[in-house]
C-alpha atoms as a PDB file:
ATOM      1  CA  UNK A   1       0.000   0.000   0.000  1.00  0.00           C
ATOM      2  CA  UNK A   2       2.691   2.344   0.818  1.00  0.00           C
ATOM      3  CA  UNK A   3       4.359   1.904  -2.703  1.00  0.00           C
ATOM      4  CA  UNK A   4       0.960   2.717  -4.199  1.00  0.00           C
ATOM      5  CA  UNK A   5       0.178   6.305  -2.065  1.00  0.00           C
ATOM      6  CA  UNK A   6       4.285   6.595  -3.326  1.00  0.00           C
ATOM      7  CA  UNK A   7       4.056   6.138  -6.844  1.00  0.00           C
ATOM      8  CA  UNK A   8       0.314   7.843  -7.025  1.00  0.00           C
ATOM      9  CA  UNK A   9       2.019  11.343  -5.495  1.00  0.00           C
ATOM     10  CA  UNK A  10       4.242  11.134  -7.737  1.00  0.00           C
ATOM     11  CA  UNK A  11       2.372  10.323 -10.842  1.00  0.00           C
ATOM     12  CA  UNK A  12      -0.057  13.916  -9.365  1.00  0.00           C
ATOM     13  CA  UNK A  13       3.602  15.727  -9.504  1.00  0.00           C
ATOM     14  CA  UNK A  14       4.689  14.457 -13.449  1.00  0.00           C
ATOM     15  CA  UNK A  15       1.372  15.268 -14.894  1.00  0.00           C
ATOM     16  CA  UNK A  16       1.360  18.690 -13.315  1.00  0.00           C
ATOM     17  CA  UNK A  17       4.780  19.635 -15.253  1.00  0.00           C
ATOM     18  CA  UNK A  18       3.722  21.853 -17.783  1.00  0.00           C
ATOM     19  CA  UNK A  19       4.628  21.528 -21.149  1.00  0.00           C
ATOM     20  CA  UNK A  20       7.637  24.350 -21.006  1.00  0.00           C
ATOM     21  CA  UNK A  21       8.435  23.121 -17.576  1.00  0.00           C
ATOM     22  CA  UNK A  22      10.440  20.100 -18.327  1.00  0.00           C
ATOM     23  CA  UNK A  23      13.529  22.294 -18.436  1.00  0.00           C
ATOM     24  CA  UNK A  24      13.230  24.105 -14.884  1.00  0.00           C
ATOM     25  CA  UNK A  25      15.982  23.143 -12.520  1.00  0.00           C
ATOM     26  CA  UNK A  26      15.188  21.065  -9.215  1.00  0.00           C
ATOM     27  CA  UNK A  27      16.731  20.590  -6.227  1.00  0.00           C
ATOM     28  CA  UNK A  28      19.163  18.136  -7.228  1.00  0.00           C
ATOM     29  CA  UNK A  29      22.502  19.172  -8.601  1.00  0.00           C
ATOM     30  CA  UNK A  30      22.795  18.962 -12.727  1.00  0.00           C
ATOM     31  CA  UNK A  31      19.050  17.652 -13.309  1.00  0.00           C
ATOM     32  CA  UNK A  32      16.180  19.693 -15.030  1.00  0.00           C
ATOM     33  CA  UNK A  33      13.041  18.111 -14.141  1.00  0.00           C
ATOM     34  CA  UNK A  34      13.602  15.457 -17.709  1.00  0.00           C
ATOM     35  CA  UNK A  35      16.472  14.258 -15.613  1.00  0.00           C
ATOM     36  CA  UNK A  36      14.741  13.534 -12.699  1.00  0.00           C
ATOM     37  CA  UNK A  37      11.906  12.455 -14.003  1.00  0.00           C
ATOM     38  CA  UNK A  38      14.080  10.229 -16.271  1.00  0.00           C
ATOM     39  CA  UNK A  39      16.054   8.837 -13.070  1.00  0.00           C
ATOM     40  CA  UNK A  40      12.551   7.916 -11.144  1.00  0.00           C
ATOM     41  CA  UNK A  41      11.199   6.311 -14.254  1.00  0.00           C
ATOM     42  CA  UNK A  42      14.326   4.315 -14.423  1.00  0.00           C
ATOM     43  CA  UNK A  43      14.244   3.488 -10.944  1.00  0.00           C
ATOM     44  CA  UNK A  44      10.679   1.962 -11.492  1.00  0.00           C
ATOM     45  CA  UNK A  45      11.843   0.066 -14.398  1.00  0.00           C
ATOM     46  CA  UNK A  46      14.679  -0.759 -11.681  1.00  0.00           C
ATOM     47  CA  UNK A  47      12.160  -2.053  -9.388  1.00  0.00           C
ATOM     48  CA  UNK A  48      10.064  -4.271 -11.693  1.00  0.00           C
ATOM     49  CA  UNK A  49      13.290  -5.967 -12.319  1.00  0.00           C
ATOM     50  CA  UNK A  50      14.174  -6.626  -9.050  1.00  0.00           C
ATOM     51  CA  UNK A  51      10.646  -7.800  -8.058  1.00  0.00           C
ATOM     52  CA  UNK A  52      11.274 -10.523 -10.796  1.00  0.00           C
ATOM     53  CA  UNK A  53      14.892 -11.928  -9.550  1.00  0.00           C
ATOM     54  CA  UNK A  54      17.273  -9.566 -10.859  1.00  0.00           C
ATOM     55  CA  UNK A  55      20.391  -8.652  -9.527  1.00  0.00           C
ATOM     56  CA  UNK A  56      20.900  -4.761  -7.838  1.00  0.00           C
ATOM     57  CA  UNK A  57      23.503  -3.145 -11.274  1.00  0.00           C
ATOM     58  CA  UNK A  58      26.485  -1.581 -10.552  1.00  0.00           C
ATOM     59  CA  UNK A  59      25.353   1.368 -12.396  1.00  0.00           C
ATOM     60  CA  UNK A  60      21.685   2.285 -13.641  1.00  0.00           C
ATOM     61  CA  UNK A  61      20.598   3.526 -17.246  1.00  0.00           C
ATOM     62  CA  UNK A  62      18.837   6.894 -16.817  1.00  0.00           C
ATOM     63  CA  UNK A  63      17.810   8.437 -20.053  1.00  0.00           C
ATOM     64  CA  UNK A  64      15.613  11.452 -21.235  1.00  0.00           C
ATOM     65  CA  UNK A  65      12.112  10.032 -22.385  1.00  0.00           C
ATOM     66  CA  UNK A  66      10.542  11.547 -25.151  1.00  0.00           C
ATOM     67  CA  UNK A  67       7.516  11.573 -23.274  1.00  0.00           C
ATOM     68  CA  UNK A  68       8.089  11.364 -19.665  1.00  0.00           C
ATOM     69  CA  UNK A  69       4.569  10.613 -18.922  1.00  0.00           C
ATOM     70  CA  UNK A  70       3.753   7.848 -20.850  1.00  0.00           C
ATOM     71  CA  UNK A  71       7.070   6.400 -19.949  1.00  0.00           C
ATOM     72  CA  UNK A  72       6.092   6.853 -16.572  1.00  0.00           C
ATOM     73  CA  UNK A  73       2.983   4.741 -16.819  1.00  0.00           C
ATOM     74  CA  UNK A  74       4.206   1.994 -18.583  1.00  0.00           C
ATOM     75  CA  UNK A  75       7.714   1.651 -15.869  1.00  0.00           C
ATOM     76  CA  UNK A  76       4.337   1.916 -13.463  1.00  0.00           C
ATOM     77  CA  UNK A  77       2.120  -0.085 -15.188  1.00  0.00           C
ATOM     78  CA  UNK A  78       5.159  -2.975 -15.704  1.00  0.00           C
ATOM     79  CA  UNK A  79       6.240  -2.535 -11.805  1.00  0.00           C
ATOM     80  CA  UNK A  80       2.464  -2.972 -10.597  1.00  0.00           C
ATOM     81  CA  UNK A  81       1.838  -6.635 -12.915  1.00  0.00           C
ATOM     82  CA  UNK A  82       5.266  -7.602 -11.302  1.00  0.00           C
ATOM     83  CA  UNK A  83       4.132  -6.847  -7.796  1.00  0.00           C
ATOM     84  CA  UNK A  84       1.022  -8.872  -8.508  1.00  0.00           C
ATOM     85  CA  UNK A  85       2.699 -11.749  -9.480  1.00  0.00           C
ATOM     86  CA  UNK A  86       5.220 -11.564  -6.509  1.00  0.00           C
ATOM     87  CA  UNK A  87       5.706 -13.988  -3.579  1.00  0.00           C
ATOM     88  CA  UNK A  88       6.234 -11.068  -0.482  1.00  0.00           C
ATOM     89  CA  UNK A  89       8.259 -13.326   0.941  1.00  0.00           C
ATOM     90  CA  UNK A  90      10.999 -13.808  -1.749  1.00  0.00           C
ATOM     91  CA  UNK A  91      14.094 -12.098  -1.172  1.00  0.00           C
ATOM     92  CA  UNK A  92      15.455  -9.532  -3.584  1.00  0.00           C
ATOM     93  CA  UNK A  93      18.731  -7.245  -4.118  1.00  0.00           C
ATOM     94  CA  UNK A  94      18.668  -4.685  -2.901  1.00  0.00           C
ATOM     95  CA  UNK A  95      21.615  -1.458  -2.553  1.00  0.00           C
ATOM     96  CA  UNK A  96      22.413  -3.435   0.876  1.00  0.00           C
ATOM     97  CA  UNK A  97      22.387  -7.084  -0.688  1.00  0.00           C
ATOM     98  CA  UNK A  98      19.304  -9.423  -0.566  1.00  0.00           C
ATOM     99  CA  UNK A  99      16.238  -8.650   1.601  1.00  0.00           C
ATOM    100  CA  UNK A 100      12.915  -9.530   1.595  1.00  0.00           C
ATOM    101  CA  UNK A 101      10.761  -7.990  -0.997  1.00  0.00           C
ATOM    102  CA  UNK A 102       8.698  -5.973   1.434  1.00  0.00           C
ATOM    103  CA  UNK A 103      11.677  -4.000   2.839  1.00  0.00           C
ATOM    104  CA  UNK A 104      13.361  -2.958  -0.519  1.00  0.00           C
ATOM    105  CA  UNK A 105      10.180  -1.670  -1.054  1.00  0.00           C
ATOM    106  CA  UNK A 106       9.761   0.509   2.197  1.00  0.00           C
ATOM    107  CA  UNK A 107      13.259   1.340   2.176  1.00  0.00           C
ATOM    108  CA  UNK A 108      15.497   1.960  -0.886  1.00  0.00           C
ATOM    109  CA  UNK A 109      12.411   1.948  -3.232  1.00  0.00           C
ATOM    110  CA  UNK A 110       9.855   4.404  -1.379  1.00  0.00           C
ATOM    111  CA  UNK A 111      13.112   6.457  -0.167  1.00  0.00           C
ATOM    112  CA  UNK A 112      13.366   6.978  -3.828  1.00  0.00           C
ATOM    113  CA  UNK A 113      10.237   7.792  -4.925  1.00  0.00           C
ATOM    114  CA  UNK A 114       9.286  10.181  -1.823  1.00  0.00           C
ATOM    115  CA  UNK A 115      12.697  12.144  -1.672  1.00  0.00           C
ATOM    116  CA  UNK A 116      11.941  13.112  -5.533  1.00  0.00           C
ATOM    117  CA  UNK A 117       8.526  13.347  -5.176  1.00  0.00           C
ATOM    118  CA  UNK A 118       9.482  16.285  -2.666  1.00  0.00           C
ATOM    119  CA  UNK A 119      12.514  17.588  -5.324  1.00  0.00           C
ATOM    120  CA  UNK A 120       9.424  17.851  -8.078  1.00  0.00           C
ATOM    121  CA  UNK A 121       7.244  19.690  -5.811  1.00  0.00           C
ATOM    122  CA  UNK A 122       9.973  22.326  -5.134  1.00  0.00           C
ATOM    123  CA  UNK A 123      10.775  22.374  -8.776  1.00  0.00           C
ATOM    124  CA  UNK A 124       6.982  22.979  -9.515  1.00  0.00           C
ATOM    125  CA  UNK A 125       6.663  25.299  -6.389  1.00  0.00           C
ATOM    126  CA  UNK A 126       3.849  23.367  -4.881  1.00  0.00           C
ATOM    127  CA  UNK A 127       3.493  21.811  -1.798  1.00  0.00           C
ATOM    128  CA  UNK A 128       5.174  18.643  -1.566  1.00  0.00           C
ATOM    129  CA  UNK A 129       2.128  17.003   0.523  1.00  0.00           C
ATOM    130  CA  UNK A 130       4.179  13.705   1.135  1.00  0.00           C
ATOM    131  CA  UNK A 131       1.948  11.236   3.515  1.00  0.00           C
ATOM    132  CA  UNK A 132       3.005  11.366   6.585  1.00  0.00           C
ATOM    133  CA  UNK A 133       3.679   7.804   7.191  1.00  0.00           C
ATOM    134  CA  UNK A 134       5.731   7.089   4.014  1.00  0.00           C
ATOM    135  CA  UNK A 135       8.090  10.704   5.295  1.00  0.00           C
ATOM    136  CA  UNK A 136       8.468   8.785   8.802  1.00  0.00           C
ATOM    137  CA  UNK A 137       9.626   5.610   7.223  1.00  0.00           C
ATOM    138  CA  UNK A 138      12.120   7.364   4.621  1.00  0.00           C
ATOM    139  CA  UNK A 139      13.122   9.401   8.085  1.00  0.00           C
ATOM    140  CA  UNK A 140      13.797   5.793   9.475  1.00  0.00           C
ATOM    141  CA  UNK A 141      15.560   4.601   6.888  1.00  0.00           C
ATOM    142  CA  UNK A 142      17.736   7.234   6.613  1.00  0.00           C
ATOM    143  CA  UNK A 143      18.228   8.741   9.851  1.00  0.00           C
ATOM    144  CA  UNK A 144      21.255   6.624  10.365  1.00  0.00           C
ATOM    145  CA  UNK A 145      23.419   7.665   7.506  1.00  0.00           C
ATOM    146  CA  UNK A 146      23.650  10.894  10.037  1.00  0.00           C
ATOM    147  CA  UNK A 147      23.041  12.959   7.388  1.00  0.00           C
ATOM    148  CA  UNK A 148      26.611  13.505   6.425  1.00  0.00           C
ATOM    149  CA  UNK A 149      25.539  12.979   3.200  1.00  0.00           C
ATOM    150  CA  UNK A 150      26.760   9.426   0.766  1.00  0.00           C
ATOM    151  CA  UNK A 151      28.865  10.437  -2.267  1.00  0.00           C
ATOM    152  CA  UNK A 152      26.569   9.991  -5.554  1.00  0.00           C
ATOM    153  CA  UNK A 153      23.008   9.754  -3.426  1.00  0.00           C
ATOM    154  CA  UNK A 154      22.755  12.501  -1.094  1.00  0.00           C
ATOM    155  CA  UNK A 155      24.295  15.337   0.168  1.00  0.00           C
ATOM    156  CA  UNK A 156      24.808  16.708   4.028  1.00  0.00           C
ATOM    157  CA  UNK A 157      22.491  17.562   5.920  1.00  0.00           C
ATOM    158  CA  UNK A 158      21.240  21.120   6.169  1.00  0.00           C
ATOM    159  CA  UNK A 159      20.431  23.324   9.393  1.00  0.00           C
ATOM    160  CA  UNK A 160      16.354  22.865   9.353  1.00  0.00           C
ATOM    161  CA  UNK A 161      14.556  25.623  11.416  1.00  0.00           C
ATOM    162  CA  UNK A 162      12.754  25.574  14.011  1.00  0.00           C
ATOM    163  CA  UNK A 163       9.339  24.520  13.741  1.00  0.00           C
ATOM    164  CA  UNK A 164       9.858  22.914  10.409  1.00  0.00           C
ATOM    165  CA  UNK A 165       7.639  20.084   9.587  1.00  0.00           C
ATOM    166  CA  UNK A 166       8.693  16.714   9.151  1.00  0.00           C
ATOM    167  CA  UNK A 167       8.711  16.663   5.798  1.00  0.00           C
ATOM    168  CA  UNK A 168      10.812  19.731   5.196  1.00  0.00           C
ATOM    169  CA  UNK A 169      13.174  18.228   8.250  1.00  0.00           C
ATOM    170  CA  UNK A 170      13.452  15.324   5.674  1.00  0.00           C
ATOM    171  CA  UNK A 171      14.126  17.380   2.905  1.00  0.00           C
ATOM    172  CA  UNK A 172      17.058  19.202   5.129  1.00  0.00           C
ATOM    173  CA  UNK A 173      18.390  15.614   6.466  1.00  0.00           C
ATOM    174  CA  UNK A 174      19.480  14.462   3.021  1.00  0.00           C
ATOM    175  CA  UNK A 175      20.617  18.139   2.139  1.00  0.00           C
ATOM    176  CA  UNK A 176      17.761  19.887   0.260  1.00  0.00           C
ATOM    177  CA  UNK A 177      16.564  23.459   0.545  1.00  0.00           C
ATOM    178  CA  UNK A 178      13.290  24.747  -0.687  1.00  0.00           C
END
């Protein structure tokens, strides 16, 4: 269920990208809102093809889609028939090495798709309304990196001021501003 309120936020995010928008810069270093829309798609792709036994790749392919949209649905669309044919209690790679299906997909995989669900909103300038439960579990998950930041993924943490909600303090723990 949590993968589904996951990918459904950020499906609401994509189709709100205007047509000129694709270009705007986000929060993440070197990416226009293609890029990361491009990285998410191929982490979804990434994701149907761990469901179904493959191994975690040294490196991922991340391209510009033509049509980030409709690439979007079908990595969705080809993730979802994969997680209905899965056994939850299979084991799967995973960044950390095999675990069982349902924890790549409350860890690495919703980390994923929430963190850039919030870098989209900023890009857009919208309100990132993240569920609350899904930004405590990516808070769990990642809460003891330390936020000193890991080369390549994210960067160090940020001061996050007082009063800040949890998903901003999120957003400041792996080093984004608004």
């Amino acid at each position: 269920m949590t993968t589904k309120i996951a990918l459904d936020r950020f499906e609401q995010l994509l189709t709100a990208v205007p047509a000129d928008g694709w270009e705007r810069p986000t929060p993440c270093a070197k990416w226009a809102i293609a890029d990361l829309a491009g990285h998410v798609i191929a982490v979804v792709r990434l994701g149907r093809e761990l469901v179904l036994g493959a191994e975690f790749p040294q490196a991922g392919e991340e391209t510009r889609e033509a049509d980030p949209v409709a690439a979007w649905r079908e990595a969705r669309q080809g993730l979802e028939d994969g997680l209905a044919k899965a056994d939850s209690t299979t084991e799967v790679a995973a960044p950390v090495g095999r675990v069982p299906l349902p924890t790549m997909l409350d860890t690495f995989f919703l980390t994923e798709l929430v963190v850039h669900s919030w870098d989209l909103a900023t890009a857009l300038e919208v309100p990132p309304a993240l569920d609350p439960e899904l930004v405590r579990k990516v808070d769990d998950y990642v809460r003891p990196f330390g936020g000193e930041g890991t080369d390549g993924v994210f960067d160090p943490a940020v001061h996050s001021a007082a009063g800040a909600d949890e998903t901003t303090r999120l957003g400041n723990l792996l080093g984004r501003v608004a």
